[in-house]
C-alpha atoms as a PDB file:
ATOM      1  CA  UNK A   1       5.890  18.577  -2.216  1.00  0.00           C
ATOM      2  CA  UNK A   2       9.259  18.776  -3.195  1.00  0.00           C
ATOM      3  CA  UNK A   3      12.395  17.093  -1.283  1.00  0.00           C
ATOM      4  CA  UNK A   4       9.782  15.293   0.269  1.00  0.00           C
ATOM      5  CA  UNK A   5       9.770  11.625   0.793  1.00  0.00           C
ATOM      6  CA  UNK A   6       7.630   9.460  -2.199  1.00  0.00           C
ATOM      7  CA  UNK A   7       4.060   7.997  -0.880  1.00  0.00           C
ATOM      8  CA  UNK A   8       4.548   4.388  -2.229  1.00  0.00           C
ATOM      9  CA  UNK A   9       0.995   2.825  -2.130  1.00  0.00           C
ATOM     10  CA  UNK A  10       1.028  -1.143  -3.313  1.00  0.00           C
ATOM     11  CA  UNK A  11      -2.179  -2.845  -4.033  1.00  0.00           C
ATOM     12  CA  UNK A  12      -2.839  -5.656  -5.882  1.00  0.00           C
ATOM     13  CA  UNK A  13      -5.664  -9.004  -5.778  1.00  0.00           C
ATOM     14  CA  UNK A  14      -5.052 -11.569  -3.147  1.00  0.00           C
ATOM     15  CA  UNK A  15      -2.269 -14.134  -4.254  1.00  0.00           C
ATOM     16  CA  UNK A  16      -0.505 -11.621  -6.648  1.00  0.00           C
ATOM     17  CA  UNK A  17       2.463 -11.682  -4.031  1.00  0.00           C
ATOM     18  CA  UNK A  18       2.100  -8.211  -3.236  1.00  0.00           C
ATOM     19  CA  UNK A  19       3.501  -8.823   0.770  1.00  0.00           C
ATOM     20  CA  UNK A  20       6.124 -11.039  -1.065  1.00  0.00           C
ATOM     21  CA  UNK A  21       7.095  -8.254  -3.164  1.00  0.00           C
ATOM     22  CA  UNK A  22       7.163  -5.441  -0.138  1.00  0.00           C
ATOM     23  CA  UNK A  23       8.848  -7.638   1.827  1.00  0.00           C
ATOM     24  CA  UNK A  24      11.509  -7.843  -0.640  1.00  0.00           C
ATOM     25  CA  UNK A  25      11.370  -4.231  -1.210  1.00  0.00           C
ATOM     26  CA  UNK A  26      12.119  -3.392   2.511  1.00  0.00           C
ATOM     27  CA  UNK A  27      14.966  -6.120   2.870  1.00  0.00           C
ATOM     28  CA  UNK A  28      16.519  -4.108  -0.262  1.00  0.00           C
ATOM     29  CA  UNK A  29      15.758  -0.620   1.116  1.00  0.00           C
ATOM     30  CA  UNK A  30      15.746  -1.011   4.941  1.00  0.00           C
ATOM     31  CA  UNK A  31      15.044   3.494   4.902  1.00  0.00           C
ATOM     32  CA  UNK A  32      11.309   2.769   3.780  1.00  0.00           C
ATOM     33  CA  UNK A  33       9.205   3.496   6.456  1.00  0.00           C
ATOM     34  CA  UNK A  34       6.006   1.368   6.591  1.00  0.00           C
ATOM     35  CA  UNK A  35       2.729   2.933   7.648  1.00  0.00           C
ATOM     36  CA  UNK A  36       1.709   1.309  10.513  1.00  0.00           C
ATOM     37  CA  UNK A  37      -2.683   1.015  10.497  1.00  0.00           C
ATOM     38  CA  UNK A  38      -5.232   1.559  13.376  1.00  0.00           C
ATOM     39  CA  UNK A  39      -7.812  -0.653  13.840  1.00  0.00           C
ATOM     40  CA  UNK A  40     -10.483  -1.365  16.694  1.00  0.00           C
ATOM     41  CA  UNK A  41     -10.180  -4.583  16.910  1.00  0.00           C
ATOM     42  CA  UNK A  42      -8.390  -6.580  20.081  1.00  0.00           C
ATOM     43  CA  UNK A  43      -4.850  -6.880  19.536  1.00  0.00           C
ATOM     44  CA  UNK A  44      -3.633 -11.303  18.937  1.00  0.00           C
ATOM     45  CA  UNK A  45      -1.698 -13.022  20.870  1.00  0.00           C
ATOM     46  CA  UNK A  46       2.271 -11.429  20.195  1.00  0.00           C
ATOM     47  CA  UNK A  47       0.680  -8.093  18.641  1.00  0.00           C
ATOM     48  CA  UNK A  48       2.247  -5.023  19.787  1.00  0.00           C
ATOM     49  CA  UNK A  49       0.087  -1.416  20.273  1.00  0.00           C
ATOM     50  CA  UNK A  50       2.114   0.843  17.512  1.00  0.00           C
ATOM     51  CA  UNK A  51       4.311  -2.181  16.045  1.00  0.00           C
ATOM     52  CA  UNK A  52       1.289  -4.026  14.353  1.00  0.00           C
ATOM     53  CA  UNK A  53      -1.411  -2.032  14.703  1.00  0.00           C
ATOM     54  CA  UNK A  54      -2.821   0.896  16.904  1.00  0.00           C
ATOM     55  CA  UNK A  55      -4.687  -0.231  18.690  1.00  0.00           C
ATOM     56  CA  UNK A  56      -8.080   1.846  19.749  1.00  0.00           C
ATOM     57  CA  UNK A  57     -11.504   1.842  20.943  1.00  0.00           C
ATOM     58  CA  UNK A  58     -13.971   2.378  18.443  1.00  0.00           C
ATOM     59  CA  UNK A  59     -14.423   5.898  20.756  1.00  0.00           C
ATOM     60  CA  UNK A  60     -11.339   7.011  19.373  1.00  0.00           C
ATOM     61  CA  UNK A  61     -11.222   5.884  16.358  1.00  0.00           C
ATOM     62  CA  UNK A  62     -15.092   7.633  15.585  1.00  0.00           C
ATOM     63  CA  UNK A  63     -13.121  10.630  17.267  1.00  0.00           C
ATOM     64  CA  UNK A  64      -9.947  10.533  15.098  1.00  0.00           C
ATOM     65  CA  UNK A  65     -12.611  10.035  11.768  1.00  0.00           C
ATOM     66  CA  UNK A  66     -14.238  13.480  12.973  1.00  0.00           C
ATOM     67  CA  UNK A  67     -11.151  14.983  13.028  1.00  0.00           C
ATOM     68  CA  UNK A  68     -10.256  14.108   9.613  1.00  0.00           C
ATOM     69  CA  UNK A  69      -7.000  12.238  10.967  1.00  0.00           C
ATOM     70  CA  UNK A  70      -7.357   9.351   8.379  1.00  0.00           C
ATOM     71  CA  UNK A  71      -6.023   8.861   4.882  1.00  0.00           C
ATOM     72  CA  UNK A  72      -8.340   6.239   4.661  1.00  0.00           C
ATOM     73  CA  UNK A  73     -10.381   3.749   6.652  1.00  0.00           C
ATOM     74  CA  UNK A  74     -12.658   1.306   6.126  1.00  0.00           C
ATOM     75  CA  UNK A  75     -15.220  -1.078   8.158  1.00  0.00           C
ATOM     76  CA  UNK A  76     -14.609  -4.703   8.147  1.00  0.00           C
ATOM     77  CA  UNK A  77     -17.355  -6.794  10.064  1.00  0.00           C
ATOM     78  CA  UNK A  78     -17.129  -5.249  13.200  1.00  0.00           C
ATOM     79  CA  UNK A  79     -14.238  -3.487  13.165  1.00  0.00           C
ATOM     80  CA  UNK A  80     -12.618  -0.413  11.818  1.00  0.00           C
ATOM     81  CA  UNK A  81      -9.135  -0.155   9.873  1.00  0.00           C
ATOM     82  CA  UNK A  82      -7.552   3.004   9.088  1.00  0.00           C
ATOM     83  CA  UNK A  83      -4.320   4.335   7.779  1.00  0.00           C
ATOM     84  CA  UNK A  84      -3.258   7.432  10.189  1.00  0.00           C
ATOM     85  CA  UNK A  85      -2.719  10.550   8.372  1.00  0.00           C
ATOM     86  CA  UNK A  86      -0.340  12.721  11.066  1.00  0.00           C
ATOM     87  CA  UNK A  87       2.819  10.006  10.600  1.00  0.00           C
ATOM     88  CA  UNK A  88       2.292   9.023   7.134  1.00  0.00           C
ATOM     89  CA  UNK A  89       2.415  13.509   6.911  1.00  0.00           C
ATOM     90  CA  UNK A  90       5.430  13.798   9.335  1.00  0.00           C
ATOM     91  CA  UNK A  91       7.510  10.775   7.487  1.00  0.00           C
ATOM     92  CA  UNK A  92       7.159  12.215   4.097  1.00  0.00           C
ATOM     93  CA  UNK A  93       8.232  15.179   5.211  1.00  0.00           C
ATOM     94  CA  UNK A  94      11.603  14.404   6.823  1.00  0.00           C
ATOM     95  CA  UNK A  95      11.922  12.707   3.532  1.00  0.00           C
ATOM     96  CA  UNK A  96      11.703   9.595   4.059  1.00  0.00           C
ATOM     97  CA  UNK A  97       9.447   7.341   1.700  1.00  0.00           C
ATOM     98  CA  UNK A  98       6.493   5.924   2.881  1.00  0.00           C
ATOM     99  CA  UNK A  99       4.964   2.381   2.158  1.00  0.00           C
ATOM    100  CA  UNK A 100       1.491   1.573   2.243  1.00  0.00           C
ATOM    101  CA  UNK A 101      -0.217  -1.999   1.184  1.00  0.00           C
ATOM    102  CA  UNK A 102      -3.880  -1.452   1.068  1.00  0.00           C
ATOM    103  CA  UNK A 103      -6.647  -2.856  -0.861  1.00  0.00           C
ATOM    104  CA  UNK A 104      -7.739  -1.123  -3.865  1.00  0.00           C
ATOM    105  CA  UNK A 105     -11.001   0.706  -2.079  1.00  0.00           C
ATOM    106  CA  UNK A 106      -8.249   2.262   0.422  1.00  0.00           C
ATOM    107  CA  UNK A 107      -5.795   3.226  -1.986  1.00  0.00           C
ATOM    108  CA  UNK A 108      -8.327   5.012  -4.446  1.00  0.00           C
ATOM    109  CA  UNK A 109      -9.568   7.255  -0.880  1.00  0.00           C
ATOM    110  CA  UNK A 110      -5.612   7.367  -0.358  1.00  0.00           C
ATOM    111  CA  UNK A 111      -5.452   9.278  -4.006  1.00  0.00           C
ATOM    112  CA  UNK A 112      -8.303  11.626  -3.533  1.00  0.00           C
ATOM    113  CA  UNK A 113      -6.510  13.393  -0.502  1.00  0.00           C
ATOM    114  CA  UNK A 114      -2.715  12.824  -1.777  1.00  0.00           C
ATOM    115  CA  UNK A 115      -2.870  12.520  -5.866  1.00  0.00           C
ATOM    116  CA  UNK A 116       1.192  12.778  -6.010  1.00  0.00           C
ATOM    117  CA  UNK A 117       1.288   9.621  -4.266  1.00  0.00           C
ATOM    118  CA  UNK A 118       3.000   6.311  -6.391  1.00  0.00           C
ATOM    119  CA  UNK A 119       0.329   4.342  -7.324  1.00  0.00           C
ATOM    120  CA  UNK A 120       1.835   0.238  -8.081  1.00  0.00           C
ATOM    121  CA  UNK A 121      -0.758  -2.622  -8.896  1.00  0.00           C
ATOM    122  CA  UNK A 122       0.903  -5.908  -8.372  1.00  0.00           C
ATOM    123  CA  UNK A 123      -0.662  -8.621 -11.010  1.00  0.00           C
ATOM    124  CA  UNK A 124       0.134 -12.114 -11.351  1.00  0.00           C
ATOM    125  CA  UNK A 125       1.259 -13.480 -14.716  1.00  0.00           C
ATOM    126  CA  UNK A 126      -1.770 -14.855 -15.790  1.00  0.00           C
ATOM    127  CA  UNK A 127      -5.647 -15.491 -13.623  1.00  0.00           C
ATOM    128  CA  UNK A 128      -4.949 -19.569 -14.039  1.00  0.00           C
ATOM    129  CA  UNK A 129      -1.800 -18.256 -11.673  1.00  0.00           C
ATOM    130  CA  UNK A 130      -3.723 -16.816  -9.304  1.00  0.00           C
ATOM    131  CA  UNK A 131      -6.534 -19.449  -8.898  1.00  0.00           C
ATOM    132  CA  UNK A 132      -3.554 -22.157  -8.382  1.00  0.00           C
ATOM    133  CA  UNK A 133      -1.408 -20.016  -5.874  1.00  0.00           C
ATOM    134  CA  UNK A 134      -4.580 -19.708  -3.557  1.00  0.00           C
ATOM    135  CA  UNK A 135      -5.402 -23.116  -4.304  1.00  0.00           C
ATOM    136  CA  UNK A 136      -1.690 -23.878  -2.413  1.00  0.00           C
ATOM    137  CA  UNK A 137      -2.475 -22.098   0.554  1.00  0.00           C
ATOM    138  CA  UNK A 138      -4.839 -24.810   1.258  1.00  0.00           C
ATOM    139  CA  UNK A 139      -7.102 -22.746   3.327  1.00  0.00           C
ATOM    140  CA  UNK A 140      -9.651 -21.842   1.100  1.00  0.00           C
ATOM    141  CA  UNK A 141     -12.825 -23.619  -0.007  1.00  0.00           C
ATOM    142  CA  UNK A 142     -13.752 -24.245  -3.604  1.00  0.00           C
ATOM    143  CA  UNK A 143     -16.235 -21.229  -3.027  1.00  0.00           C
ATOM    144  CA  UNK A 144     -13.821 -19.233  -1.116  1.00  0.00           C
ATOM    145  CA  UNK A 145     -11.642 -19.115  -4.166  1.00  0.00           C
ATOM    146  CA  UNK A 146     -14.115 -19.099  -6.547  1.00  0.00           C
ATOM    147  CA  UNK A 147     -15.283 -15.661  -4.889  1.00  0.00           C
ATOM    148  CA  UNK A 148     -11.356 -14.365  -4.320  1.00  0.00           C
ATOM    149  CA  UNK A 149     -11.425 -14.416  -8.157  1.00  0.00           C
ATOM    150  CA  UNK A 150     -14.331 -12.586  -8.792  1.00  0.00           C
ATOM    151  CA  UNK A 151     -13.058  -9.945  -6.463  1.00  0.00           C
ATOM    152  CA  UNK A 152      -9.786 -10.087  -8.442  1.00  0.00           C
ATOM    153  CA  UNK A 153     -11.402  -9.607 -11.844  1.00  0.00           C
ATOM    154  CA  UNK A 154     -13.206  -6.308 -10.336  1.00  0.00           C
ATOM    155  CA  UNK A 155     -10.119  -4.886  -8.821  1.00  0.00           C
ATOM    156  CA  UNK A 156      -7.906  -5.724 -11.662  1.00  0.00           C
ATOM    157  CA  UNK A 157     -10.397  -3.654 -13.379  1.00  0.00           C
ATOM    158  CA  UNK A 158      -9.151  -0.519 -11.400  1.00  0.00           C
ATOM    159  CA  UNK A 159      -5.848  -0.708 -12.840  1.00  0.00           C
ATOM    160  CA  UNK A 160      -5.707   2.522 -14.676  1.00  0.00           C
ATOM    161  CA  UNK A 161      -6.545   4.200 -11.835  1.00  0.00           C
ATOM    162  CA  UNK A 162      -2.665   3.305 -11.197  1.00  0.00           C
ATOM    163  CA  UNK A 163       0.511   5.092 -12.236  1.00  0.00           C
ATOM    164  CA  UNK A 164       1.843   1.548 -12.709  1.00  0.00           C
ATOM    165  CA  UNK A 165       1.559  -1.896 -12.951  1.00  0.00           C
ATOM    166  CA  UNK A 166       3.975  -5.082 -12.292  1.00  0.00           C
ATOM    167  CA  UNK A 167       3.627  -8.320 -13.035  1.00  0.00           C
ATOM    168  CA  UNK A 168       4.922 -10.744 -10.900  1.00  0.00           C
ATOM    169  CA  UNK A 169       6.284 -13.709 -12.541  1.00  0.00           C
ATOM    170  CA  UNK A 170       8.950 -13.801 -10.591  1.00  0.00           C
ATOM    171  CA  UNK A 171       9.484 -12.130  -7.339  1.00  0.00           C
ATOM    172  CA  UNK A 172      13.317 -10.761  -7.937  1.00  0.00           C
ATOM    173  CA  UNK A 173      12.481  -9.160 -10.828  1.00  0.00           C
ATOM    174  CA  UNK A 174       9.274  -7.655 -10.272  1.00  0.00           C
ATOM    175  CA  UNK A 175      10.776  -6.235  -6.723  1.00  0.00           C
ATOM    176  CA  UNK A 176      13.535  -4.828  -9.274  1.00  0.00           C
ATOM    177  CA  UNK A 177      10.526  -3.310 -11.494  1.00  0.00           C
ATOM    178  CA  UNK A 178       9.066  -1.533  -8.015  1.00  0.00           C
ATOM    179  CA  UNK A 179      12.552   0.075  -7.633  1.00  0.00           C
ATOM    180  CA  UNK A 180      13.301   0.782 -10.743  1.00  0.00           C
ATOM    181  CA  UNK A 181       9.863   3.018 -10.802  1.00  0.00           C
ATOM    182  CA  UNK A 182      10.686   4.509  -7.303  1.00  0.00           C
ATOM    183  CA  UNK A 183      14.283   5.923  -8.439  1.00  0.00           C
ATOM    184  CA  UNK A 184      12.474   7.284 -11.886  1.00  0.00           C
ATOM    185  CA  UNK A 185       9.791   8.915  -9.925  1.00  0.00           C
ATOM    186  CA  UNK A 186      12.962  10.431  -7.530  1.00  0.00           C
ATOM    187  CA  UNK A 187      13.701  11.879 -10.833  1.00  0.00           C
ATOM    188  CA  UNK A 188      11.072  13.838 -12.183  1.00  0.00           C
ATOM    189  CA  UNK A 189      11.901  17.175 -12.389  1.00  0.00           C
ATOM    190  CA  UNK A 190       8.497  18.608 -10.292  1.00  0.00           C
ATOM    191  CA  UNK A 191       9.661  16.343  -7.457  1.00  0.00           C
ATOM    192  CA  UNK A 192      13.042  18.148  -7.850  1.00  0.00           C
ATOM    193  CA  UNK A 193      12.270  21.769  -9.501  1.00  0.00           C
ATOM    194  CA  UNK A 194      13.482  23.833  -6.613  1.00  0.00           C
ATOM    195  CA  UNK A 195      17.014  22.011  -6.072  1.00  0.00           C
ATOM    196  CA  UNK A 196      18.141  22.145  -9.662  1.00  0.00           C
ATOM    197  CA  UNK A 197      17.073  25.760 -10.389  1.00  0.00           C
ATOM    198  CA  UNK A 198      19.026  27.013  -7.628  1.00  0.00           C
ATOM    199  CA  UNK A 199      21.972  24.741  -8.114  1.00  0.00           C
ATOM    200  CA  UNK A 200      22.547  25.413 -12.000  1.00  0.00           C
ATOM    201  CA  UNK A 201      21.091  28.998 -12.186  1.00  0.00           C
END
């Protein structure tokens, strides 16, 4: 897909800081559009329908899954949470760069159908890191993070299913690191084949 906008897909265990980090990222490079996910479930308090979420019934959302109009989606309790595949498509090819933070399940379906994507696992310095920046959220049980770090271990385990990883000891820099990738990927010269052919030859 060349001249094409990149497919940026961040994943990473909870408490690596990967929100921090795309925060950052879109503060730094306001152009990044971020994918914005469907779900069934009732919208909160504040939530807008196509600012937040989409927000559907699980009629159309079964619907929408028939039609192949996902990139991925998953079931959570109750509820279903997909990533829609029409403006993610539309985005990318106007150029712009997409952003997508899933969880590692998502973003391995997300590869399947779009391989060229950018692929970025977020890890924290070390696991004692992780353990203590849950631990300061104060909203977790002693089993609750017990079981946050086993699901850690096992996605951490995934990581070479990713183009690259970052390490975030320390939010500036790794945010630098994401960038840094993004403008290398820019240029490779199958993302940009076409345009210097015709320009030098």
């Amino acid at each position: 897909m060349e001249n094409s906008g990149l497919l940026i897909v961040i994943s990473g265990p909870s408490g690596a800081g990967k929100g921090t980090i795309c925060k950052a990222l879109l503060e730094k490079d306001p152009s990044i559009h971020v994918s914005v996910s469907a779900t069934t479930r009732a919208p909160r308090m504040g939530e807008v329908h196509g600012e937040n979420y989409y927000f559907l019934t699980m009629e159309e959302f079964k619907e929408r899954l028939e039609q192949d109009q996902f990139l991925e989606y998953a079931k959570v309790y109750d509820n279903y949470y997909g990533t829609p595949k029409e403006n993610v498509m539309e985005q990318l090819q106007r150029g712009k760069d997409v952003l997508l933070e899933i969880d590692t399940e998502g973003a391995l379906k997300v590869k399947e159908k779009f391989p060229e994507g950018v692929f970025i696992f977020i890890l924290p310095p070390r696991i004692e890191d992780l353990k203590r920046r849950i631990m300061n959220r104060g909203t977790e049980s002693e089993e609750d993070i017990k079981k946050r770090l086993e699901a850690a271990k096992e996605e951490i385990q995934k990581i070479h299913e990713y183009n690259y990883g970052v390490i975030n000891d320390d939010v500036e820099r790794a945010t630098l690191d994401v960038q840094s990738i993004l403008s290398a990927e820019k240029l490779k010269t199958e993302r940009n084949y076409q345009d210097l052919i015709e320009k030098y030859i």
